[in-house]
PDB file of N, CA and C in Angstrom:
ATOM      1  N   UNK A   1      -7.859 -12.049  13.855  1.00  0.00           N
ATOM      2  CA  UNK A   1      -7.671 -10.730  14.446  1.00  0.00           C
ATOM      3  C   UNK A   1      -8.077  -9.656  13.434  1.00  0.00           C
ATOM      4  N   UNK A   2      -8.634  -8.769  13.815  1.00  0.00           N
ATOM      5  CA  UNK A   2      -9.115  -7.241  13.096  1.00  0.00           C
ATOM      6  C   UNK A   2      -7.960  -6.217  12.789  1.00  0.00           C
ATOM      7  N   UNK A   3      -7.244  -6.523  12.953  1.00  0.00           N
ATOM      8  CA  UNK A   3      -5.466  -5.635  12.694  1.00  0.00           C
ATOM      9  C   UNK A   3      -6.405  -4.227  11.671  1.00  0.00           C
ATOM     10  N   UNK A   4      -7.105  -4.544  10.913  1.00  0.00           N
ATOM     11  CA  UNK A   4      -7.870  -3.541   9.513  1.00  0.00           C
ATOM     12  C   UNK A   4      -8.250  -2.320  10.181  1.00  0.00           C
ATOM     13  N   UNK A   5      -8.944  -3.074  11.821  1.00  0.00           N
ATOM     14  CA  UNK A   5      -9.483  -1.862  12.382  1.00  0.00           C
ATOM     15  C   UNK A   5      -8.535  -0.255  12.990  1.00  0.00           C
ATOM     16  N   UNK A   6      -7.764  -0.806  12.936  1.00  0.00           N
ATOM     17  CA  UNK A   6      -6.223   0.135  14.070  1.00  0.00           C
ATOM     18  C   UNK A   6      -6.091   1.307  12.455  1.00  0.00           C
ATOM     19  N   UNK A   7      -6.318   0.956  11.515  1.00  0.00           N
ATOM     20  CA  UNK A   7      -6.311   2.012  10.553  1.00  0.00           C
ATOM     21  C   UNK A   7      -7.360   3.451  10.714  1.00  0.00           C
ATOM     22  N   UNK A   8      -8.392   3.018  11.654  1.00  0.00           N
ATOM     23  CA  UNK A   8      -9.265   4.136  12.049  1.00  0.00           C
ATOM     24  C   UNK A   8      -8.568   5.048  13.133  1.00  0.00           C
ATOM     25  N   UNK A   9      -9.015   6.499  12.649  1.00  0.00           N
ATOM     26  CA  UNK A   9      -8.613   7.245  13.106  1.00  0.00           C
ATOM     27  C   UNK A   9      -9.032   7.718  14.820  1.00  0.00           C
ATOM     28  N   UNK A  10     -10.309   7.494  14.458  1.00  0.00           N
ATOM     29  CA  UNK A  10     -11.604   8.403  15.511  1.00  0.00           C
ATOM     30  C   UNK A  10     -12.675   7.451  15.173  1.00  0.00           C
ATOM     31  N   UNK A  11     -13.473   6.919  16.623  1.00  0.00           N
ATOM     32  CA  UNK A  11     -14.664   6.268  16.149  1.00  0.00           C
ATOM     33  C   UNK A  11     -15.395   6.527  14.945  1.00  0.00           C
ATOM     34  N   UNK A  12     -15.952   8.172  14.716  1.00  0.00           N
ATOM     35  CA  UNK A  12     -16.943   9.366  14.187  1.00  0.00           C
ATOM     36  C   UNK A  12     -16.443   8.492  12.748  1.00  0.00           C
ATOM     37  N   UNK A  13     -15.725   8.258  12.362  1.00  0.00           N
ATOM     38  CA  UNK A  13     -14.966   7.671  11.024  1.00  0.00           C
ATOM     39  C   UNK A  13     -15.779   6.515  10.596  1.00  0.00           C
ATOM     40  N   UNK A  14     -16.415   5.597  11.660  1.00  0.00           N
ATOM     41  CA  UNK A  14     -17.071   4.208  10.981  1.00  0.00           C
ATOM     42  C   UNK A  14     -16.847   3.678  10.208  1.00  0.00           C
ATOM     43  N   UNK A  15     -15.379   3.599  10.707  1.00  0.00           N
ATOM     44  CA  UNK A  15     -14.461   2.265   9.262  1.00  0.00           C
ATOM     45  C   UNK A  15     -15.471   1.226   9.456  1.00  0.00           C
ATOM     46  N   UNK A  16     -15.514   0.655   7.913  1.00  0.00           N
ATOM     47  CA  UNK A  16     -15.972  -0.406   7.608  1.00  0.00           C
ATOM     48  C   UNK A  16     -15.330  -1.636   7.029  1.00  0.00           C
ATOM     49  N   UNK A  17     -15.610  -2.482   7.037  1.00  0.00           N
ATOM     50  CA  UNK A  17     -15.034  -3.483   6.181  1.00  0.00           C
ATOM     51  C   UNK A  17     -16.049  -3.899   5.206  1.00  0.00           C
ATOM     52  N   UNK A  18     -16.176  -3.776   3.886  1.00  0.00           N
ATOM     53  CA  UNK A  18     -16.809  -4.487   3.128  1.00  0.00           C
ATOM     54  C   UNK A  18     -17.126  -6.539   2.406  1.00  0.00           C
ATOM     55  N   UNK A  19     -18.105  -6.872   2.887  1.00  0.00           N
ATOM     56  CA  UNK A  19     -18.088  -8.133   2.060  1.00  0.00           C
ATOM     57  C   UNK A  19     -18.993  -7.725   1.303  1.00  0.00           C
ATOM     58  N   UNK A  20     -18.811  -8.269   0.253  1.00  0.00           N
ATOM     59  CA  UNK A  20     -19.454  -8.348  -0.994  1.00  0.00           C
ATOM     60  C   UNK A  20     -20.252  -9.920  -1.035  1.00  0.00           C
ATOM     61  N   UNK A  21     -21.311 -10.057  -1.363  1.00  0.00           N
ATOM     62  CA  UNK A  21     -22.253 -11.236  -1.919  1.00  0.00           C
ATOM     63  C   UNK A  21     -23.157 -10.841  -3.291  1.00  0.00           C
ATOM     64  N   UNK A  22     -23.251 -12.230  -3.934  1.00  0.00           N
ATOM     65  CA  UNK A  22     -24.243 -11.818  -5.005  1.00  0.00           C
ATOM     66  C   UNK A  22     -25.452 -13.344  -4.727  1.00  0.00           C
ATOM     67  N   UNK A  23     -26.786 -12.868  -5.318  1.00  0.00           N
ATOM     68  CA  UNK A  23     -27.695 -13.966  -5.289  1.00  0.00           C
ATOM     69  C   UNK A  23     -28.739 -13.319  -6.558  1.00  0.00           C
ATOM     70  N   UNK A  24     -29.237 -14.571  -7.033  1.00  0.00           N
ATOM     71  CA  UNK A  24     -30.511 -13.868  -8.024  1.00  0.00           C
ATOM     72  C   UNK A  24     -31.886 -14.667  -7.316  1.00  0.00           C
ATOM     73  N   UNK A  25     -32.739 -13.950  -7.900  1.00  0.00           N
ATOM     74  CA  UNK A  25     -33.690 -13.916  -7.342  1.00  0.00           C
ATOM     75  C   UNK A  25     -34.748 -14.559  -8.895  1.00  0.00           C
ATOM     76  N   UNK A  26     -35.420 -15.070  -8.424  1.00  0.00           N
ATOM     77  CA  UNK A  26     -35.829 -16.094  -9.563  1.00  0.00           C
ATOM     78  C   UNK A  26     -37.707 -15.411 -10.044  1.00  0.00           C
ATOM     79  N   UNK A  27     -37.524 -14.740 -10.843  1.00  0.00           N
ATOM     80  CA  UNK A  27     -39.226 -14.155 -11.092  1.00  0.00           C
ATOM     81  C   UNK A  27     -39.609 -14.103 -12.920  1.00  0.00           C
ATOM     82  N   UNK A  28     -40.524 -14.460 -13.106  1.00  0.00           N
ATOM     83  CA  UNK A  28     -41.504 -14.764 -14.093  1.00  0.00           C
ATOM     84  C   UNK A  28     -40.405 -15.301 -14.841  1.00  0.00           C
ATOM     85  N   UNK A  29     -39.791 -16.136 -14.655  1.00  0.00           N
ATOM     86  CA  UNK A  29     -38.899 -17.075 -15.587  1.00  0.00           C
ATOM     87  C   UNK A  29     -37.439 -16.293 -15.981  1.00  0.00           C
ATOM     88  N   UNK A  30     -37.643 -15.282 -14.954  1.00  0.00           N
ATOM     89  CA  UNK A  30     -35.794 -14.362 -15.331  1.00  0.00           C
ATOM     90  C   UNK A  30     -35.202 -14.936 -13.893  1.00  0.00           C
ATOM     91  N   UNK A  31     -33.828 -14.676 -14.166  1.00  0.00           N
ATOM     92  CA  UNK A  31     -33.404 -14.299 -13.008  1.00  0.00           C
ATOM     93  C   UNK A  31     -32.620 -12.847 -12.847  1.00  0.00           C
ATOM     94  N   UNK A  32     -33.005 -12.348 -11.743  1.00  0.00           N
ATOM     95  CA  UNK A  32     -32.492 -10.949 -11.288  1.00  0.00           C
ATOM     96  C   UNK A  32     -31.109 -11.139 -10.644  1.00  0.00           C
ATOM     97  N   UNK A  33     -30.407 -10.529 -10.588  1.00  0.00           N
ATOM     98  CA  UNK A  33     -28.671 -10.437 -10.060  1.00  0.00           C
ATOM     99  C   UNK A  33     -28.850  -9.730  -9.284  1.00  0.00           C
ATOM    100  N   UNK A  34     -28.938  -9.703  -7.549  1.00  0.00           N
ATOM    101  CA  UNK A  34     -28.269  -8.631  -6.873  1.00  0.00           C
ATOM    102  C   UNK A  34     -27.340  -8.873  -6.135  1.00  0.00           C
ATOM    103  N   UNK A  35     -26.762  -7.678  -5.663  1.00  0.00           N
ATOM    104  CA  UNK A  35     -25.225  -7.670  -5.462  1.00  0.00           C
ATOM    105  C   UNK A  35     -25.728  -7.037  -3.879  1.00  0.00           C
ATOM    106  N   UNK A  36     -24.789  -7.696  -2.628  1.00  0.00           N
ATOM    107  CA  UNK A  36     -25.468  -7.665  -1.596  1.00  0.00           C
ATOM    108  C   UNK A  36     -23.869  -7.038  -1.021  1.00  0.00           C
ATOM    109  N   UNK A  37     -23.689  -5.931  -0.422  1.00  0.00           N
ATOM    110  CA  UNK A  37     -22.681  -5.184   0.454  1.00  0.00           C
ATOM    111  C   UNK A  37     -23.239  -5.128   1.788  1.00  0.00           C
ATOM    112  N   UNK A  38     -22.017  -6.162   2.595  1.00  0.00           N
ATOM    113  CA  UNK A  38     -22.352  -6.242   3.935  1.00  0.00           C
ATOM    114  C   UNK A  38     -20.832  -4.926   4.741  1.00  0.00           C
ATOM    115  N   UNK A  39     -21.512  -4.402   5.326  1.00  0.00           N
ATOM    116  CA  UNK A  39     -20.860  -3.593   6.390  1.00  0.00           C
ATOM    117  C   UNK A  39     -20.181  -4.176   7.359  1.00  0.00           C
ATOM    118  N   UNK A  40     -19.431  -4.167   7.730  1.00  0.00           N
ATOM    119  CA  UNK A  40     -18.546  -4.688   8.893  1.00  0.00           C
ATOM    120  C   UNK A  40     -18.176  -3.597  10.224  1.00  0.00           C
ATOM    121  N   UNK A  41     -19.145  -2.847  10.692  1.00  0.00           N
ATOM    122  CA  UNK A  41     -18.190  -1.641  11.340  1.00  0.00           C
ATOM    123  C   UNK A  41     -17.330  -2.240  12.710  1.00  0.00           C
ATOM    124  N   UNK A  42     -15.849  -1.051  12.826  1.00  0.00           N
ATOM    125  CA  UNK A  42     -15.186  -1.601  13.683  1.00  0.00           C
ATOM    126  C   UNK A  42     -15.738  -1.049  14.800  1.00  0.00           C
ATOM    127  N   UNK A  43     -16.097  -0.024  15.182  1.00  0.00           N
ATOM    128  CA  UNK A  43     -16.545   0.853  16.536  1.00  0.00           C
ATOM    129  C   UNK A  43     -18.209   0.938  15.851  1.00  0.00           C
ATOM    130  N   UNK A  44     -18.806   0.023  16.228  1.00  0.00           N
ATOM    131  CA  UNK A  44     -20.473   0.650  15.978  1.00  0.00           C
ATOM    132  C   UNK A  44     -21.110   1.293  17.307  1.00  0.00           C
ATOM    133  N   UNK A  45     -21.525   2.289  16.571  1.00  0.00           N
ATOM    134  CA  UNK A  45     -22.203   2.981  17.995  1.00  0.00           C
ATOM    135  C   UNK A  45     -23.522   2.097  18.691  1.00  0.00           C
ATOM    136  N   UNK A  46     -24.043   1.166  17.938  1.00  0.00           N
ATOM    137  CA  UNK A  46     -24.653   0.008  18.699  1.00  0.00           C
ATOM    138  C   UNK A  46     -23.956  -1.148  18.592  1.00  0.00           C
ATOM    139  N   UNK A  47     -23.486  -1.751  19.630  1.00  0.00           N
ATOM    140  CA  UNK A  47     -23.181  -2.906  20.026  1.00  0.00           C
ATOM    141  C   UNK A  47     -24.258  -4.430  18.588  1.00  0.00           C
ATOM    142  N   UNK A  48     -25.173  -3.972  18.878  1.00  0.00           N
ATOM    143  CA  UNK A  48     -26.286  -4.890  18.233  1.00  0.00           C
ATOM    144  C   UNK A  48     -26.147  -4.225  16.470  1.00  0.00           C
ATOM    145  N   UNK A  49     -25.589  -3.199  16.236  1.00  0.00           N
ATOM    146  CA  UNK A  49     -25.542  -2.777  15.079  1.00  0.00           C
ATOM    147  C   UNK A  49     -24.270  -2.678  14.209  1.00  0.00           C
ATOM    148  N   UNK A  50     -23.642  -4.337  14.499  1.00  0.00           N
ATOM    149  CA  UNK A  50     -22.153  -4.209  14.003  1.00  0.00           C
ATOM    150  C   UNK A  50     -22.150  -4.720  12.538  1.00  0.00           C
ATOM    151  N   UNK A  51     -22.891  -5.069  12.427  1.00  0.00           N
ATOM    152  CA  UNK A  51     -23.186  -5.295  10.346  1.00  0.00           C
ATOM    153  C   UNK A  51     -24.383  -4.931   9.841  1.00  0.00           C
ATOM    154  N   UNK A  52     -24.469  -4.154   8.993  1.00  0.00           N
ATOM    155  CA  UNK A  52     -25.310  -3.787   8.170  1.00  0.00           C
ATOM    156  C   UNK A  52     -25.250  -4.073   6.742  1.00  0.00           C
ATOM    157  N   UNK A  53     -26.412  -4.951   5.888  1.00  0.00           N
ATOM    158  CA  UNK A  53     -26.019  -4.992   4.728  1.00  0.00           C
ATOM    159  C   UNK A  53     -27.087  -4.609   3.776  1.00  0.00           C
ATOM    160  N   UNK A  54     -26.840  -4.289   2.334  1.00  0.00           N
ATOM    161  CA  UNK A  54     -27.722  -3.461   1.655  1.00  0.00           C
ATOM    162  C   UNK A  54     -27.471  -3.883   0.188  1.00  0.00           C
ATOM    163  N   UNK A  55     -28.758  -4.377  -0.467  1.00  0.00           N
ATOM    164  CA  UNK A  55     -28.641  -4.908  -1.887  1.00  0.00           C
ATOM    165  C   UNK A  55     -28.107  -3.525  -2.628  1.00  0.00           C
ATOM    166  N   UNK A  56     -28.250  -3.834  -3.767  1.00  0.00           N
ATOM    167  CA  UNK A  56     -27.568  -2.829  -5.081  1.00  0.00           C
ATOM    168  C   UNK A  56     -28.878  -2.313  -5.446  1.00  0.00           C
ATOM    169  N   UNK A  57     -30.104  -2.966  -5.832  1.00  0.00           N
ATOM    170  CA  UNK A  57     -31.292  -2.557  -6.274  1.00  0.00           C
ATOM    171  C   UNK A  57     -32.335  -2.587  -5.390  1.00  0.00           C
ATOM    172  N   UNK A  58     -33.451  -1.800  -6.133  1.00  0.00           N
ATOM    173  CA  UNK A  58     -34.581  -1.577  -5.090  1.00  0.00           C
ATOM    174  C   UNK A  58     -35.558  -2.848  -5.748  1.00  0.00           C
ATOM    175  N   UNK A  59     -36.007  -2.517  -4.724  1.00  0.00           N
ATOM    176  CA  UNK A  59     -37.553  -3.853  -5.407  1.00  0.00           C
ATOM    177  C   UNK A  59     -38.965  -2.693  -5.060  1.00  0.00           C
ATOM    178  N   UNK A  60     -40.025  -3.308  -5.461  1.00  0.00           N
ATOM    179  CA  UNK A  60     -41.313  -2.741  -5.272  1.00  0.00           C
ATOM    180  C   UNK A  60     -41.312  -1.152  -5.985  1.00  0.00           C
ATOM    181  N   UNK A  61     -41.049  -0.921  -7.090  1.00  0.00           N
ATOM    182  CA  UNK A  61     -40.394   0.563  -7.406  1.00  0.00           C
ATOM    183  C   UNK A  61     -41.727   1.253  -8.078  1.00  0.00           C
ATOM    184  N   UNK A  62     -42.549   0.163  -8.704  1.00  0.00           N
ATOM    185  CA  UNK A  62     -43.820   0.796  -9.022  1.00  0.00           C
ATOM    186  C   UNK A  62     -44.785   1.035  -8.099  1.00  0.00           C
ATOM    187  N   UNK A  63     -44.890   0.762  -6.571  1.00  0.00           N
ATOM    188  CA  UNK A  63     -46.024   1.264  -5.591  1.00  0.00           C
ATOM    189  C   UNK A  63     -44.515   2.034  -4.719  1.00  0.00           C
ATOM    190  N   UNK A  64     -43.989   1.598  -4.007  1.00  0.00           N
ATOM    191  CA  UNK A  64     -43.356   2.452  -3.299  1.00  0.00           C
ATOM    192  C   UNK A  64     -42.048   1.586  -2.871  1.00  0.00           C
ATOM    193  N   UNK A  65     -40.970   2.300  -4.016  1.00  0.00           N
ATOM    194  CA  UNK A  65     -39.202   2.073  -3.683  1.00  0.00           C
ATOM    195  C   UNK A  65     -39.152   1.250  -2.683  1.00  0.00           C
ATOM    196  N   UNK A  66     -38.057   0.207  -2.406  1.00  0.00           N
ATOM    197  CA  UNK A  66     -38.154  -0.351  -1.667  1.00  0.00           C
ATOM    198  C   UNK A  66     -36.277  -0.867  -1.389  1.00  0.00           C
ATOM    199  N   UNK A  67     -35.447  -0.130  -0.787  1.00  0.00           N
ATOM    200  CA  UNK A  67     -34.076  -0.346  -0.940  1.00  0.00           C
ATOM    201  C   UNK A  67     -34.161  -1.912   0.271  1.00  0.00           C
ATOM    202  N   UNK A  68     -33.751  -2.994  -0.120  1.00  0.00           N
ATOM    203  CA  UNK A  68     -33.640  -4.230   0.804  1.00  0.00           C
ATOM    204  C   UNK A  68     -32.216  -3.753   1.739  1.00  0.00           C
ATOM    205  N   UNK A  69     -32.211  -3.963   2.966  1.00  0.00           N
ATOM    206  CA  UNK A  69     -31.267  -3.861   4.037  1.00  0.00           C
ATOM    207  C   UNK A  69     -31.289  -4.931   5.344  1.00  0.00           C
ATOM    208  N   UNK A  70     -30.540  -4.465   5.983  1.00  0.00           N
ATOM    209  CA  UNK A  70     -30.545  -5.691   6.902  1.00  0.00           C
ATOM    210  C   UNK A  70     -29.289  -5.436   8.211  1.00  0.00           C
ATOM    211  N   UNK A  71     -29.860  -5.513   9.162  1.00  0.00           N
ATOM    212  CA  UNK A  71     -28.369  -5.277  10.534  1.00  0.00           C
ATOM    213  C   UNK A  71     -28.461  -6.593  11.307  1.00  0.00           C
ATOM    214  N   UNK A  72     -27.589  -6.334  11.818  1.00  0.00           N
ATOM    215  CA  UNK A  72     -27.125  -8.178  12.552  1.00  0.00           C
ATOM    216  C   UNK A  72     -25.740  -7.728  13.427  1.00  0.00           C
ATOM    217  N   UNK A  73     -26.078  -8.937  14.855  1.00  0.00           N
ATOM    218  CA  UNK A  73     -24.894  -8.464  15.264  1.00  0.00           C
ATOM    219  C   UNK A  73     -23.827  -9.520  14.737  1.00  0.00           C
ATOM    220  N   UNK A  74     -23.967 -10.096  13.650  1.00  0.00           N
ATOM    221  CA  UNK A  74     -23.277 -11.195  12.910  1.00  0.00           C
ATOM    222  C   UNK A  74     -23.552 -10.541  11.856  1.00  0.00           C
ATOM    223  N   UNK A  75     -22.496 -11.243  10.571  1.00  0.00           N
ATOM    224  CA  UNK A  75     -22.681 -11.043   9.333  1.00  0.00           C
ATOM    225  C   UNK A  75     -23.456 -11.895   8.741  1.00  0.00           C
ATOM    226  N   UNK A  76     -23.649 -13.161   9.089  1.00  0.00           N
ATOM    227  CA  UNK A  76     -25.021 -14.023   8.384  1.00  0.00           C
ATOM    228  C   UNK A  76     -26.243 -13.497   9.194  1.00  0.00           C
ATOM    229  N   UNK A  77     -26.405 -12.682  10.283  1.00  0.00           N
ATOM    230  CA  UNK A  77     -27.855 -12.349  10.930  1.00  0.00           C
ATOM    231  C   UNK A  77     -28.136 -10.785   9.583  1.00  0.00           C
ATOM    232  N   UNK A  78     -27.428 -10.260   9.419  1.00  0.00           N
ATOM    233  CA  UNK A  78     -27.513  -9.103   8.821  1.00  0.00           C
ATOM    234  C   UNK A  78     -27.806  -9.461   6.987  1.00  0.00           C
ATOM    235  N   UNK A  79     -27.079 -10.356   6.696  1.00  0.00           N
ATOM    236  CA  UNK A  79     -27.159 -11.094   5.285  1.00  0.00           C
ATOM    237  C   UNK A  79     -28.588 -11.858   5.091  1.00  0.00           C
ATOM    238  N   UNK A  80     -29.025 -12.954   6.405  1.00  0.00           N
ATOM    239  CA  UNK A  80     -30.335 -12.990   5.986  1.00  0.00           C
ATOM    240  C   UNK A  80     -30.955 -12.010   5.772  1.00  0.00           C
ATOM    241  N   UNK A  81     -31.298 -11.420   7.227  1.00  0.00           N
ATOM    242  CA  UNK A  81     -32.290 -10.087   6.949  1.00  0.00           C
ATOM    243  C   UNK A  81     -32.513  -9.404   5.737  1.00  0.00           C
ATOM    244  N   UNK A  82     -31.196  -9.307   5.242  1.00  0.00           N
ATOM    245  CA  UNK A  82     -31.214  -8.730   3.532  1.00  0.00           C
ATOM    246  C   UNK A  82     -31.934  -9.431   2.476  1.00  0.00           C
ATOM    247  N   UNK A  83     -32.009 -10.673   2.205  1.00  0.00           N
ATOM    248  CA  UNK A  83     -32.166 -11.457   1.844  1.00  0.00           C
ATOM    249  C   UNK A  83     -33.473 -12.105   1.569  1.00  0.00           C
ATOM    250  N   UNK A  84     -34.288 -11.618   3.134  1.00  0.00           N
ATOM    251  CA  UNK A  84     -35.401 -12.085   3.561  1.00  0.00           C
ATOM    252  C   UNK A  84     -35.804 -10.721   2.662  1.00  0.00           C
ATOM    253  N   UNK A  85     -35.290  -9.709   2.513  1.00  0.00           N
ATOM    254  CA  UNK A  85     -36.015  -8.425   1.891  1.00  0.00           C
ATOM    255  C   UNK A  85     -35.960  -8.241   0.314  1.00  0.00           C
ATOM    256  N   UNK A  86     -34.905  -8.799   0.309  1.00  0.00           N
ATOM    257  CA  UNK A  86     -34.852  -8.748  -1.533  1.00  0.00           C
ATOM    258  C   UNK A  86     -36.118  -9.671  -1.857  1.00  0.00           C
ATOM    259  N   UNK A  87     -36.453 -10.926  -1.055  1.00  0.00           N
ATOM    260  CA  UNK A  87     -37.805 -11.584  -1.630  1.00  0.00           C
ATOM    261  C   UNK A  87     -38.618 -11.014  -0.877  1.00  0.00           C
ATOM    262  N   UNK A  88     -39.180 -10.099  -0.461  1.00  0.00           N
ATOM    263  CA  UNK A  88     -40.476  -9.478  -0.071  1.00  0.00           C
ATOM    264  C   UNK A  88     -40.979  -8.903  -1.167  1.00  0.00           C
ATOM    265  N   UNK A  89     -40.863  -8.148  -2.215  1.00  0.00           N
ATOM    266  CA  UNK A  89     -41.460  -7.569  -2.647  1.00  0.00           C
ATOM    267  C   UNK A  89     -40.906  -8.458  -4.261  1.00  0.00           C
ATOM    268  N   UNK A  90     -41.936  -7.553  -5.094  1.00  0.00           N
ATOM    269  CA  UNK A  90     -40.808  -7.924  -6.986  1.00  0.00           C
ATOM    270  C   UNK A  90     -40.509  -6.569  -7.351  1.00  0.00           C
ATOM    271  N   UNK A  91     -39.443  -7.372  -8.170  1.00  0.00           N
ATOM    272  CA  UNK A  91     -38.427  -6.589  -9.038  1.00  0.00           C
ATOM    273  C   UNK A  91     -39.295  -6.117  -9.837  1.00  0.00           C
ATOM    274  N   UNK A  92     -39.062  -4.859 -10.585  1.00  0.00           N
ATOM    275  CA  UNK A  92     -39.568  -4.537 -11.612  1.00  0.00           C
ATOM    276  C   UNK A  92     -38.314  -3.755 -12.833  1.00  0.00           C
ATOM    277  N   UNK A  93     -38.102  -4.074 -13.558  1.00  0.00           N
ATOM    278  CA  UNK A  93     -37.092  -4.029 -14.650  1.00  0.00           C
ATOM    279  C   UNK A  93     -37.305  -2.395 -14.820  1.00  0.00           C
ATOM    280  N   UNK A  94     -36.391  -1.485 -14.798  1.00  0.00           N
ATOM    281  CA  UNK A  94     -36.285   0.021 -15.099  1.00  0.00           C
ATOM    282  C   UNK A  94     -36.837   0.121 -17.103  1.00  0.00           C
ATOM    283  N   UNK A  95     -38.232   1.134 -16.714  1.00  0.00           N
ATOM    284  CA  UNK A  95     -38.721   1.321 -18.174  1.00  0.00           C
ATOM    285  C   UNK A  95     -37.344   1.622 -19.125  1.00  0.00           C
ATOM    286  N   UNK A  96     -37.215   1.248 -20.447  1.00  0.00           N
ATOM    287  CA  UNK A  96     -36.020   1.574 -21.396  1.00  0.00           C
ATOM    288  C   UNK A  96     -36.819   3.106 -22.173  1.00  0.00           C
ATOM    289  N   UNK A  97     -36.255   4.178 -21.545  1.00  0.00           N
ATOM    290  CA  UNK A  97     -36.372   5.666 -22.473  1.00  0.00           C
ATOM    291  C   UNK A  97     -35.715   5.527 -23.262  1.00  0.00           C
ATOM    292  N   UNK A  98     -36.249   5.506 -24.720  1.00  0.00           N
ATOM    293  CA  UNK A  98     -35.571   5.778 -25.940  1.00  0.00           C
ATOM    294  C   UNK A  98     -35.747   7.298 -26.386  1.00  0.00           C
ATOM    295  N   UNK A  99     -35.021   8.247 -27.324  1.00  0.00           N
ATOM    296  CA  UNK A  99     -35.191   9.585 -27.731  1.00  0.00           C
ATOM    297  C   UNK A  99     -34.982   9.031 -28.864  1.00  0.00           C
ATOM    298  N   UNK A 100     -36.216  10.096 -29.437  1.00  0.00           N
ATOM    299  CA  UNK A 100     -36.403   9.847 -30.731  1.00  0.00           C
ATOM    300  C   UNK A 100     -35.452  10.594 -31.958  1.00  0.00           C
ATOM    301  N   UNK A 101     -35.312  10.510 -32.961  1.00  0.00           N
ATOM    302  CA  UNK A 101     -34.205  11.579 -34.085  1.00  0.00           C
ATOM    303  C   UNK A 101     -35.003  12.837 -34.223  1.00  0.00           C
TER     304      UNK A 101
END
């Protein structure tokens, strides 16, 4: 039972429930860590749009940002989708700015 949901006030609110997942992603001999937040909403204004989930990092950042996401009317339909997106593109490691003395 969803008992979590009766804490919402007003649909407009889009309580969520959070799951949390992590997976790495395996490239030029590293592995990458991302951290995957799946949405749970209790009142989704689409029926078909009751989980949404969204990695921590972007991929593809040197041609064009690329935030991985994913909706499902399940939480494993929404988790692949994510999933399927974190490996579409590569990671690229954030340049290290050093300042000089």
């Amino acid at each position: 039972m969803n008992d979590w949901g009766y804490a919402q006030a007003h649909p407009d609110e889009e309580f969520a429930k959070l799951h949390l997942f992590s997976m790495k992603k395996r490239q030029d001999g590293e592995d990458i860590e991302f951290t995957i937040t799946v949405k749970e909403f209790y009142t989704p204004k689409d029926p078909a749009l009751k989980f949404f989930a969204q990695a921590d990092k972007q991929t593809n950042q040197k041609v064009l940002p690329f935030t991985p996401s994913g909706w499902g009317i399940t939480l494993l339909g929404a988790l692949e989708e994510c999933v399927k997106a974190v490996n579409r593109f590569p990671y690229h490691k954030p340049e290290s700015t050093t300042v000089g003395a």
